[in-house]
Protein backbone atom coordinates (compact mmCIF):
# COMPACT_ATOMS: atom_id res chain seq x y z
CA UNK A 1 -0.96 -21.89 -12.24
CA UNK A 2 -1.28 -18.46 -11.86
CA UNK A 3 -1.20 -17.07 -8.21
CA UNK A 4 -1.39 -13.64 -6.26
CA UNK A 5 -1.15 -13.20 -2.69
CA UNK A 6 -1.16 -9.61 -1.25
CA UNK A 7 -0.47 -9.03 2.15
CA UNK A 8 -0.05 -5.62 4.43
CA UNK A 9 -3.54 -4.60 5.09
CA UNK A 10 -4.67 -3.36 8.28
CA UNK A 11 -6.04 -0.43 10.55
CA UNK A 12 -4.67 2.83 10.27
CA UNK A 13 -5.22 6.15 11.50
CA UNK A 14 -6.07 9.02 9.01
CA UNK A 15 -2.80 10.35 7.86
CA UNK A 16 -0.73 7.22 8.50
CA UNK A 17 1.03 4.73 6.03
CA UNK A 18 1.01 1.23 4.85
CA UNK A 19 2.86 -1.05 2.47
CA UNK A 20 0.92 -3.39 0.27
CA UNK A 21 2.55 -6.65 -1.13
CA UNK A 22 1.49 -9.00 -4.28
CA UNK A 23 3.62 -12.04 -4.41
CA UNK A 24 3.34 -13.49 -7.67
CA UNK A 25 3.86 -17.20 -9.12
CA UNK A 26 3.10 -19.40 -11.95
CA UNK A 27 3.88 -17.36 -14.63
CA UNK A 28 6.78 -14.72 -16.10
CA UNK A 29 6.42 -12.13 -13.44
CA UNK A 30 9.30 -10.00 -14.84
CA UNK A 31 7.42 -9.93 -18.47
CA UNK A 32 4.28 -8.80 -17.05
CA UNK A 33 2.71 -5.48 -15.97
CA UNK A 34 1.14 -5.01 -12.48
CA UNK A 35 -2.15 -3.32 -11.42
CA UNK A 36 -3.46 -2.39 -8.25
CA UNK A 37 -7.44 -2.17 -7.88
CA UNK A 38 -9.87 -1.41 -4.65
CA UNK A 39 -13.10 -1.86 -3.71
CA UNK A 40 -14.44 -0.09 -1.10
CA UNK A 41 -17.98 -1.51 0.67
CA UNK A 42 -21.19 -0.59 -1.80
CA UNK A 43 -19.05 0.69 -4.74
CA UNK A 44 -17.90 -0.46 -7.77
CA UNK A 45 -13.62 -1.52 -8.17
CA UNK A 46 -11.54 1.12 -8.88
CA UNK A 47 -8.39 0.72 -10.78
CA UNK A 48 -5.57 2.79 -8.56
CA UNK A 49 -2.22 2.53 -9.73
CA UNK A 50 -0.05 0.49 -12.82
CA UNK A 51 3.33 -0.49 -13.50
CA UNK A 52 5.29 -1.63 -16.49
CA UNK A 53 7.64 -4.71 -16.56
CA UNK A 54 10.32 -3.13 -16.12
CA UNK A 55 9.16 -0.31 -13.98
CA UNK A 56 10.10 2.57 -16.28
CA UNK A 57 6.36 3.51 -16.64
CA UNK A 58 3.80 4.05 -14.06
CA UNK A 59 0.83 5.73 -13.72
CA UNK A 60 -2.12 6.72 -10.86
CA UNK A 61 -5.56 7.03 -10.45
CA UNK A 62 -6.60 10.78 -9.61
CA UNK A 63 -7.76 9.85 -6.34
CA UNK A 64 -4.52 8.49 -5.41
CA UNK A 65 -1.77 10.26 -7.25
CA UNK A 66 0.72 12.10 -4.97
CA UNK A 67 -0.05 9.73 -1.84
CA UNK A 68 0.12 6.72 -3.53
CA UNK A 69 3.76 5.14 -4.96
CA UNK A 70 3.37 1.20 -6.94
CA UNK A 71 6.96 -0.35 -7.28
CA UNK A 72 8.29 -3.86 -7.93
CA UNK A 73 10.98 -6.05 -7.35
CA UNK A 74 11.09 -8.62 -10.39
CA UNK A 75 14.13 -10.61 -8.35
CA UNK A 76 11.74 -11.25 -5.49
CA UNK A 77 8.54 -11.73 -8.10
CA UNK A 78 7.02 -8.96 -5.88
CA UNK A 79 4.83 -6.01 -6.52
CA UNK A 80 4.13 -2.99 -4.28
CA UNK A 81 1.95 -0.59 -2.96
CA UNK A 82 3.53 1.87 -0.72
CA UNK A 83 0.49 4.45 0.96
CA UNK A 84 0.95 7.88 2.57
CA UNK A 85 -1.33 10.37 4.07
CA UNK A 86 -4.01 7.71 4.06
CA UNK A 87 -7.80 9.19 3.85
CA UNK A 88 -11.51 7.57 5.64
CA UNK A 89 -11.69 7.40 1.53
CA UNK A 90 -9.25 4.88 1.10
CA UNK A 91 -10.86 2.16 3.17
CA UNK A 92 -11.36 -0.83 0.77
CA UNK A 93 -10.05 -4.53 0.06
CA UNK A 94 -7.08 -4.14 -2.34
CA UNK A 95 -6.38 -6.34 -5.12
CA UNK A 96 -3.17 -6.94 -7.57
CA UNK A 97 -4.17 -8.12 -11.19
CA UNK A 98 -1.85 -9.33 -13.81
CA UNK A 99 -3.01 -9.86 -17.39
CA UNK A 100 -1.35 -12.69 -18.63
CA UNK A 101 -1.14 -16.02 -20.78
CA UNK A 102 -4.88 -14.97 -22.10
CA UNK A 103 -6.48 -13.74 -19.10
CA UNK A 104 -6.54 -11.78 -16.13
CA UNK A 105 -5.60 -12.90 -13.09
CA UNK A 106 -6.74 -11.69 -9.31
CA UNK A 107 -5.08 -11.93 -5.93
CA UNK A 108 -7.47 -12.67 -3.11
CA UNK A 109 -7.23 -9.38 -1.58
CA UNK A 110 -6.01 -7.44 1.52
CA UNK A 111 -8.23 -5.40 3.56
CA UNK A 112 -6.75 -1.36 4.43
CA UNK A 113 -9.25 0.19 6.64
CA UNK A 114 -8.69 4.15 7.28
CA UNK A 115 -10.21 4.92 10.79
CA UNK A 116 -9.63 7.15 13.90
């Protein structure tokens, strides 16, 4: 069975940091890409950032690129989101997503609030 689990949410200040987490089981995690997504209250999901299997690709969302940096660790079945010079804009619930034996497949999400 497929499962996500993100972790690292929280309250932070405008201008501050945080690192996401997605730890993934059930399936190939090292044969997979990895996205992140976010949904901030009374708007649609937005996809942020991706990753290739192997991390030699990766690519950003326009609202995020330069701040934002997605990594993984395929030893540790692990996916990243690391967060600088966080905006009021980037308040949502954050979600990884795999798409995988047929389907895509959703972590439960973590909750970043941006807030002075």
């Amino acid at each position: 069975q497929v499962q996500l689990v993100e972790s690292g949410g929280g309250l932070v200040q405008p201008g501050g940091s945080l690192r996401l987490s997605c730890v993934a089981s059930g399936f190939p995690f090292s044969s997979s890409p990895m996205s992140w997504y976010r949904q901030a209250p009374g708007k649609d999901r937005e996809w942020v950032a991706i990753i290739t299997d192997n991390s030699v690709y990766s690519n950003y969302g326009d609202s995020v690129k330069g701040r934002f940096t997605i990594s993984r660790d395929n030893a540790k079945n692990t996916g990243y989101l690391e967060m600088r010079s966080l905006k009021v804009d980037d308040t949502a619930i954050y979600y990884c997503m795999v798409d995988i034996l047929g389907g895509e497949h959703w972590g439960q999400g973590t909750r970043v609030t941006v807030s002075s």
